[in-house]
N, C-alpha and C. Protein backbone atom coordinates (compact mmCIF):
# COMPACT_ATOMS: atom_id res chain seq x y z
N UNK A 1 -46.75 2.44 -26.83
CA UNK A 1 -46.89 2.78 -25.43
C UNK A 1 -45.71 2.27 -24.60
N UNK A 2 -45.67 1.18 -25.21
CA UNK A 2 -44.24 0.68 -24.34
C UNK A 2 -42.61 1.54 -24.42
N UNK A 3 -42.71 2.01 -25.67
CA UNK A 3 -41.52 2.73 -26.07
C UNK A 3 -41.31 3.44 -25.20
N UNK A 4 -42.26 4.74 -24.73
CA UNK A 4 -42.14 5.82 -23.98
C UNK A 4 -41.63 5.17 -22.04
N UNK A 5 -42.12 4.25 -22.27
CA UNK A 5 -41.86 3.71 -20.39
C UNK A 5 -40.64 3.24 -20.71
N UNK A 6 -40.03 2.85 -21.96
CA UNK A 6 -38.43 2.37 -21.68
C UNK A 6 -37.55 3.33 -21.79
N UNK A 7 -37.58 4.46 -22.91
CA UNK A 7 -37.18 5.20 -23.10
C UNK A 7 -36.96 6.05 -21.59
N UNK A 8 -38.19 6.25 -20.83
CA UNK A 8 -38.00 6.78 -19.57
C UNK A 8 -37.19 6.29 -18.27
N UNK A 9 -37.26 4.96 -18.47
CA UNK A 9 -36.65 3.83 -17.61
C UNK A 9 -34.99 4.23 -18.60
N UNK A 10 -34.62 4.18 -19.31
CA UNK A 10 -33.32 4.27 -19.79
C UNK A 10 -32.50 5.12 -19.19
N UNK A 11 -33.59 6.63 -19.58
CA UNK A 11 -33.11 7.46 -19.10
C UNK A 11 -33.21 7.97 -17.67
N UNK A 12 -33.94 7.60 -16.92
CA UNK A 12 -33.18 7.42 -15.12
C UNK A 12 -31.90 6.53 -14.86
N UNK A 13 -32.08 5.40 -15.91
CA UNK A 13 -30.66 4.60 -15.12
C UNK A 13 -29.33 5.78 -15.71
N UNK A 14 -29.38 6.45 -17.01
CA UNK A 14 -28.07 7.02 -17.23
C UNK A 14 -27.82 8.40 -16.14
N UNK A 15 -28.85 8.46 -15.93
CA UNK A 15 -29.00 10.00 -14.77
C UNK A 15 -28.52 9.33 -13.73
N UNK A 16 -29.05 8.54 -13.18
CA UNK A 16 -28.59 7.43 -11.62
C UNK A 16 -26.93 7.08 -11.81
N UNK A 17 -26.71 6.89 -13.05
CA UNK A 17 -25.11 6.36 -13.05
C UNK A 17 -24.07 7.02 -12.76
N UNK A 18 -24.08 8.37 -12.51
CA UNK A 18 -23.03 9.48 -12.55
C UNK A 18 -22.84 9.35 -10.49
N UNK A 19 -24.29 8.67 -9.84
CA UNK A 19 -24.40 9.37 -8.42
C UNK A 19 -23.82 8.10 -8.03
N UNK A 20 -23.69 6.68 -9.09
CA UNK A 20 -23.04 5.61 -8.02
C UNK A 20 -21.59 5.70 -8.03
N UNK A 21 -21.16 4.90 -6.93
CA UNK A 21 -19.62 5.14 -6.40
C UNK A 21 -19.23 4.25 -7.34
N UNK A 22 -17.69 4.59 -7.74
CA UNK A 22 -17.06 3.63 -8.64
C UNK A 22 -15.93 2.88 -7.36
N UNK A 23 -16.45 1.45 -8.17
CA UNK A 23 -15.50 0.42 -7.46
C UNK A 23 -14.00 0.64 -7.30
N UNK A 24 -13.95 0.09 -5.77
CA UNK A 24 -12.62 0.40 -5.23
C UNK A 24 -11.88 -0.95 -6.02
N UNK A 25 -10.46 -0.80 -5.96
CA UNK A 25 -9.62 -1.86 -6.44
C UNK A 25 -8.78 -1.81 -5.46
N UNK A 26 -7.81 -3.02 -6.08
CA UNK A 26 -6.80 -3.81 -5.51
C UNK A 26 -5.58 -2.71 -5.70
N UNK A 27 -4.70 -1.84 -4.87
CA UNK A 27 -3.51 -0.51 -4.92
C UNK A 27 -4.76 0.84 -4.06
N UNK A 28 -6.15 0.26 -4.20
CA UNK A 28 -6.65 1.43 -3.12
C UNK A 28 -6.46 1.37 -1.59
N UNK A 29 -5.12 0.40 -1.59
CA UNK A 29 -5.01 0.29 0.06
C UNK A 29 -3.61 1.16 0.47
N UNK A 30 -3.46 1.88 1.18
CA UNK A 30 -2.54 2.47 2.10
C UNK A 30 -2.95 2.43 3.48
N UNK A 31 -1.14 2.43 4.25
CA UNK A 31 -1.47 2.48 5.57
C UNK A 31 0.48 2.55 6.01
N UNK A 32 0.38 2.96 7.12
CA UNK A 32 1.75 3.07 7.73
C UNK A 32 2.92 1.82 8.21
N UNK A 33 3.54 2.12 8.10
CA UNK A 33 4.63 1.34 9.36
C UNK A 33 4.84 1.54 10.84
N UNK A 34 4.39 0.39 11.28
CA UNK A 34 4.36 -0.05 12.75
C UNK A 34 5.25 -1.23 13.44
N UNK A 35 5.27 -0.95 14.27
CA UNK A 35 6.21 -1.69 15.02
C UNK A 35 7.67 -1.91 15.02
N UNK A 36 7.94 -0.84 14.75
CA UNK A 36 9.38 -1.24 14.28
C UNK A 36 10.45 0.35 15.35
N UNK A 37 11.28 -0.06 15.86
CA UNK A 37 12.07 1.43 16.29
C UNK A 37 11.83 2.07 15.27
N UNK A 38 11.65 3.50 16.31
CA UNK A 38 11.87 4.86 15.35
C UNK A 38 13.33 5.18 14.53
N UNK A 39 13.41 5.90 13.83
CA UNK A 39 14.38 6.05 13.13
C UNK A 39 15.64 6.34 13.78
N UNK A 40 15.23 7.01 14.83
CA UNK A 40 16.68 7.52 15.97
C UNK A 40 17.18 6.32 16.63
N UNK A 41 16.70 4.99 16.50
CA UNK A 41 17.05 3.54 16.95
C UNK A 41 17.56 3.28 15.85
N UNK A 42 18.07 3.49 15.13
CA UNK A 42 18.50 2.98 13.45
C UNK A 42 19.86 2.59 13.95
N UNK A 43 19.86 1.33 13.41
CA UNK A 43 21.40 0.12 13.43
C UNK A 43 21.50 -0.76 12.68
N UNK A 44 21.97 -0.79 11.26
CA UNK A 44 21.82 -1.37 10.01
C UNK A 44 22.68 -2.63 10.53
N UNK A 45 23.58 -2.78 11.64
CA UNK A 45 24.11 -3.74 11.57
C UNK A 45 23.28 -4.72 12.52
N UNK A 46 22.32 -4.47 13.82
CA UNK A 46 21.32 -4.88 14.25
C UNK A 46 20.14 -4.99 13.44
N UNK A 47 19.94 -4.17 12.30
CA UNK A 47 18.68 -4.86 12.25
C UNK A 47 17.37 -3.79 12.54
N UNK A 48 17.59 -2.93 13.87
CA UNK A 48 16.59 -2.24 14.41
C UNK A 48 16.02 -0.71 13.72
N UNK A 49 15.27 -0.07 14.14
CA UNK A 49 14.62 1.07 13.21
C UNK A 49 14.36 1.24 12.01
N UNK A 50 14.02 -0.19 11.59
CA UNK A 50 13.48 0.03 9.91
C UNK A 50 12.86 -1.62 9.94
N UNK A 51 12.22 -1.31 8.77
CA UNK A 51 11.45 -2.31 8.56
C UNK A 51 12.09 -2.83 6.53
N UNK A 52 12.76 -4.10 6.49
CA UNK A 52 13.28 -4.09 5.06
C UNK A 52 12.51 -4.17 3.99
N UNK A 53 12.59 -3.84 3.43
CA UNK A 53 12.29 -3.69 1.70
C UNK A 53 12.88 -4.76 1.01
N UNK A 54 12.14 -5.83 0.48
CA UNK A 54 12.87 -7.03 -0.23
C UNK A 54 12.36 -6.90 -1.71
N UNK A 55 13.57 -7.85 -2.60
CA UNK A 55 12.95 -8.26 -3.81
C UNK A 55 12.10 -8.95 -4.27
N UNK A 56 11.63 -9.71 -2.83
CA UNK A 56 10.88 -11.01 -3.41
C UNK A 56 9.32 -11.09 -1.68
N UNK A 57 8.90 -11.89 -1.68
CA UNK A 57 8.11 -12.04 -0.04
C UNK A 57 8.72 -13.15 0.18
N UNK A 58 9.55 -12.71 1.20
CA UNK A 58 10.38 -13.55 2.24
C UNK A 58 11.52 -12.81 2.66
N UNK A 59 11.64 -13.73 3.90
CA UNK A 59 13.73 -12.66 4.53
C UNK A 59 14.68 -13.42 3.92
N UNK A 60 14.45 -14.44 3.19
CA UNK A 60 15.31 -14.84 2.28
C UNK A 60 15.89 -14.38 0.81
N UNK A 61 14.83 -13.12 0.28
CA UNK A 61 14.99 -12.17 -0.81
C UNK A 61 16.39 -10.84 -0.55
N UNK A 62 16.44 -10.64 -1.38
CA UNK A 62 18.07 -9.44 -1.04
C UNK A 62 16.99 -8.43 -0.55
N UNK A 63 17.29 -7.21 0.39
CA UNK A 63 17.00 -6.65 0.80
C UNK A 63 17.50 -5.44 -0.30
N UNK A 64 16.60 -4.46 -0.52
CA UNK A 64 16.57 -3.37 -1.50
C UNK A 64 16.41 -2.08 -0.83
N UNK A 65 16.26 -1.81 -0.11
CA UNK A 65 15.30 -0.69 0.87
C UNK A 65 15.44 -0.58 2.30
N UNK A 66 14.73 0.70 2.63
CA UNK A 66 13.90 0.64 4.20
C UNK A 66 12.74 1.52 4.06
N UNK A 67 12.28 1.01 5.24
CA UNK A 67 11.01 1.61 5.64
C UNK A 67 10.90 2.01 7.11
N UNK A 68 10.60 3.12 7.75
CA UNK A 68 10.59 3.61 9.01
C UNK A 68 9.62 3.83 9.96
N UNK A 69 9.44 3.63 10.92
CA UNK A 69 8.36 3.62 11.61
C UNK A 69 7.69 4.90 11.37
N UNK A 70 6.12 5.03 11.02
CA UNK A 70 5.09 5.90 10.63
C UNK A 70 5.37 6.51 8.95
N UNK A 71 6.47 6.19 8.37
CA UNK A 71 6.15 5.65 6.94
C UNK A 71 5.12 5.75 6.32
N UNK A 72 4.49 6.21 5.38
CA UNK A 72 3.47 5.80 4.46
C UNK A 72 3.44 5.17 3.33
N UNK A 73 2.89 4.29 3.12
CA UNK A 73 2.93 3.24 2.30
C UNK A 73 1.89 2.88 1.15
N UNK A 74 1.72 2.61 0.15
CA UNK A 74 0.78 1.79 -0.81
C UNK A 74 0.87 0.48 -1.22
N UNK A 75 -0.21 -0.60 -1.00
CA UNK A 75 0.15 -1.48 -1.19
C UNK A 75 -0.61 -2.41 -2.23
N UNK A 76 0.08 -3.24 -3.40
CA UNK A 76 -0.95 -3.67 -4.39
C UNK A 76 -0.90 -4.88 -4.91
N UNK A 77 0.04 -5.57 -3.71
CA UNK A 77 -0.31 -6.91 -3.97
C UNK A 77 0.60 -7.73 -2.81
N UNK A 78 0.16 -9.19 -2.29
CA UNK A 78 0.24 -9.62 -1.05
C UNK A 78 0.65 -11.51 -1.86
N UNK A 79 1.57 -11.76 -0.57
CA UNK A 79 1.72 -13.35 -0.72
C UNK A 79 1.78 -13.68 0.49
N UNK A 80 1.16 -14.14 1.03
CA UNK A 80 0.77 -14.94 2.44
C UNK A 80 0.80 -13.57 3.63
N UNK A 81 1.83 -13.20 4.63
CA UNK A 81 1.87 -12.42 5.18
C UNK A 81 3.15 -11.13 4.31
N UNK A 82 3.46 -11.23 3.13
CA UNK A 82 4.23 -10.34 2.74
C UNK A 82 3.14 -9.27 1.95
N UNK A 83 3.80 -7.88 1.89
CA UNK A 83 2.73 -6.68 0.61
C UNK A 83 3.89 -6.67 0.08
N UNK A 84 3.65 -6.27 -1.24
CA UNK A 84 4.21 -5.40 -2.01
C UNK A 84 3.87 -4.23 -2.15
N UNK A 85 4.85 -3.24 -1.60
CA UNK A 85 4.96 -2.04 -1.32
C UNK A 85 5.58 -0.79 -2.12
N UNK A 86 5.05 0.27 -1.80
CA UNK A 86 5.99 1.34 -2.45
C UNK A 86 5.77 2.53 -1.70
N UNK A 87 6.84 3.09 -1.06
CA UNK A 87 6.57 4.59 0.03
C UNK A 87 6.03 5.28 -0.79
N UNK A 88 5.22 6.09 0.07
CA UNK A 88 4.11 7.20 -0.42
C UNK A 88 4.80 8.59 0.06
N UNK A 89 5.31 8.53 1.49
CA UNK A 89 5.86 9.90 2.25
C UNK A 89 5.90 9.28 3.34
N UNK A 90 7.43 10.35 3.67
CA UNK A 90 8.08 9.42 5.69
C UNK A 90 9.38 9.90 5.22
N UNK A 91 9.84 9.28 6.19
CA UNK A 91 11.56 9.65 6.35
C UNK A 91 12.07 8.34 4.89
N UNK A 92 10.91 7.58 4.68
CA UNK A 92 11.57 6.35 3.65
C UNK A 92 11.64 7.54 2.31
N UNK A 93 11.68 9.18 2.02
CA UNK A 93 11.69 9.18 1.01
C UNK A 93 13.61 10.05 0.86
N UNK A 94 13.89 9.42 2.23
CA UNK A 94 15.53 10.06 2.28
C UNK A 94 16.30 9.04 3.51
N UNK A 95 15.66 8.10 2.70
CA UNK A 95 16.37 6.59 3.79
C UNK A 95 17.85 6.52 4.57
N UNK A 96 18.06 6.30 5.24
CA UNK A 96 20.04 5.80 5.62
C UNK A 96 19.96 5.27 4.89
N UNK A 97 19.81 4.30 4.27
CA UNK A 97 20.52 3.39 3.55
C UNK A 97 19.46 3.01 2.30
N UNK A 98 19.79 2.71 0.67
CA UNK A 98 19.06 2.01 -0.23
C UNK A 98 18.70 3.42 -1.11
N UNK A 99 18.20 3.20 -1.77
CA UNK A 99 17.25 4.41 -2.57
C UNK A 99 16.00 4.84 -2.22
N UNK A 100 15.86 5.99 -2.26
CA UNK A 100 14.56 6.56 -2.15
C UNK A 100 13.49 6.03 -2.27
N UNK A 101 12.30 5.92 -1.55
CA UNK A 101 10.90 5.55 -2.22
C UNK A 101 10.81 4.48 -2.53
N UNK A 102 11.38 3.19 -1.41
CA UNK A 102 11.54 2.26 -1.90
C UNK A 102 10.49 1.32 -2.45
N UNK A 103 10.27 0.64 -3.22
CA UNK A 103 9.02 -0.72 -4.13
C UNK A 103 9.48 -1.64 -3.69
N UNK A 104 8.76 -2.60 -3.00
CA UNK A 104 9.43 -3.87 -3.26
C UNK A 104 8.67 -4.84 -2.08
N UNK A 105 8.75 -5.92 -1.54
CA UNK A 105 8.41 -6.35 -0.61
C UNK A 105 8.52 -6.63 0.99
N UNK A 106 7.23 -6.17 1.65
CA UNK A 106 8.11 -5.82 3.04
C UNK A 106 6.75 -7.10 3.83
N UNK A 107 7.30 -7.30 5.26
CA UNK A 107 6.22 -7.87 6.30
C UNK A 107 5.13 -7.29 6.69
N UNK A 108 4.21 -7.70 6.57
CA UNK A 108 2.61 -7.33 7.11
C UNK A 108 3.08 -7.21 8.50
N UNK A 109 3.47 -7.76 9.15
CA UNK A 109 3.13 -7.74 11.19
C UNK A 109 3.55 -6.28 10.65
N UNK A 110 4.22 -5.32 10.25
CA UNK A 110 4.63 -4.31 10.73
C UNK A 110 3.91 -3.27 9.76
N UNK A 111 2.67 -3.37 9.54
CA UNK A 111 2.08 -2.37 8.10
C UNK A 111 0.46 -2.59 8.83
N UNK A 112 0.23 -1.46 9.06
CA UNK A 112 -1.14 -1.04 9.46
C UNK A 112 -1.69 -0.41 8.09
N UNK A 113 -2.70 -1.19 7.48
CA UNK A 113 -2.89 -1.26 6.21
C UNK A 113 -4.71 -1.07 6.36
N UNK A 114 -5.25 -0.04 5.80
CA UNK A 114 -6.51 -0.14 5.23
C UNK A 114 -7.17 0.30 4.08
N UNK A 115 -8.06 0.26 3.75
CA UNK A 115 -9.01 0.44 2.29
C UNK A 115 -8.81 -1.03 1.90
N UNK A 116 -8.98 -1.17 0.52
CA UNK A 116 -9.30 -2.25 -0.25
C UNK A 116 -7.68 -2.93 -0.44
N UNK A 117 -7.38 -4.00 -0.26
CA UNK A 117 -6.21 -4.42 0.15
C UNK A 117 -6.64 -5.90 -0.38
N UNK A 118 -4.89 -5.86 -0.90
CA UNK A 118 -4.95 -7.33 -1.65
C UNK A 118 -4.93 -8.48 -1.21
C-alpha cells in the first residue's frame, strides 16, 4: 500500500520539476554605463567620455579598453567597488581607442548593474 503513495508522490515531484525556475547565477547580471560624457565629449588625453577598461580592479592596473556612456555590459565578477566586465553592445564594440568588446575591469560608480550580480 505504501508503494503506490510513493510511487505517486515521485511522480508529481518529476512533473513539478520541469515548472520550477532554474537558479540564477553569478554573469546573470548586465547593466549599462553611466556617468560618464557621451562619446562626442571623448578626450583620451583628459580622461573624459569613456569609462576605462583595466587589467586588474584598480586605476593603478594598465588600462586595456573603453567603455561609453549607455554601453552594455556583462558582469561576472567584483572586488570591492571594481566588476569585471565584458561589452555586450554600444559604441564600446568600435571604440576610439583599444580593441573591440573590451573584458577586463572597470568602476562600479559608473555601471548601472542589475539581475544577479557578483
Amino acid at each position: 500500500m505504501a508503494k503506490p503513495i510513493l510511487a505517486a508522490l515521485a511522480a508529481s515531484l518529476v512533473l513539478a520539476y520541469p515548472l520550477t525556475t532554474a537558479p540564477a547565477h553569478a554573469g546573470d547580471c548586465t547593466g549599462y554605463v553611466v556617468g560618464v560624457r557621451p562619446p562626442s565629449a571623448y578626450n583620451q588625453a583628459t580622461g573624459s567620455g569613456f569609462l576605462a577598461v583595466r587589467t586588474g580592479p584598480g586605476s593603478s592596473y594598465r588600462k586595456i579598453g573603453e567603455l561609453y556612456a549607455g554601453d552594455e555590459v556583462s558582469a561576472y565578477d567584483r572586488r570591492g567597488n571594481w566588476y569585471a566586465v565584458t561589452c555586450m553592445q554600444g559604441q564600446c564594440m568600435r571604440p576610439f581607442w583599444g580593441q573591440p568588446m573590451p573584458s577586463g575591469w572597470a568602476h562600479g560608480s559608473y555601471l548601472r548593474l542589475g539581475g544577479v550580480c557578483p
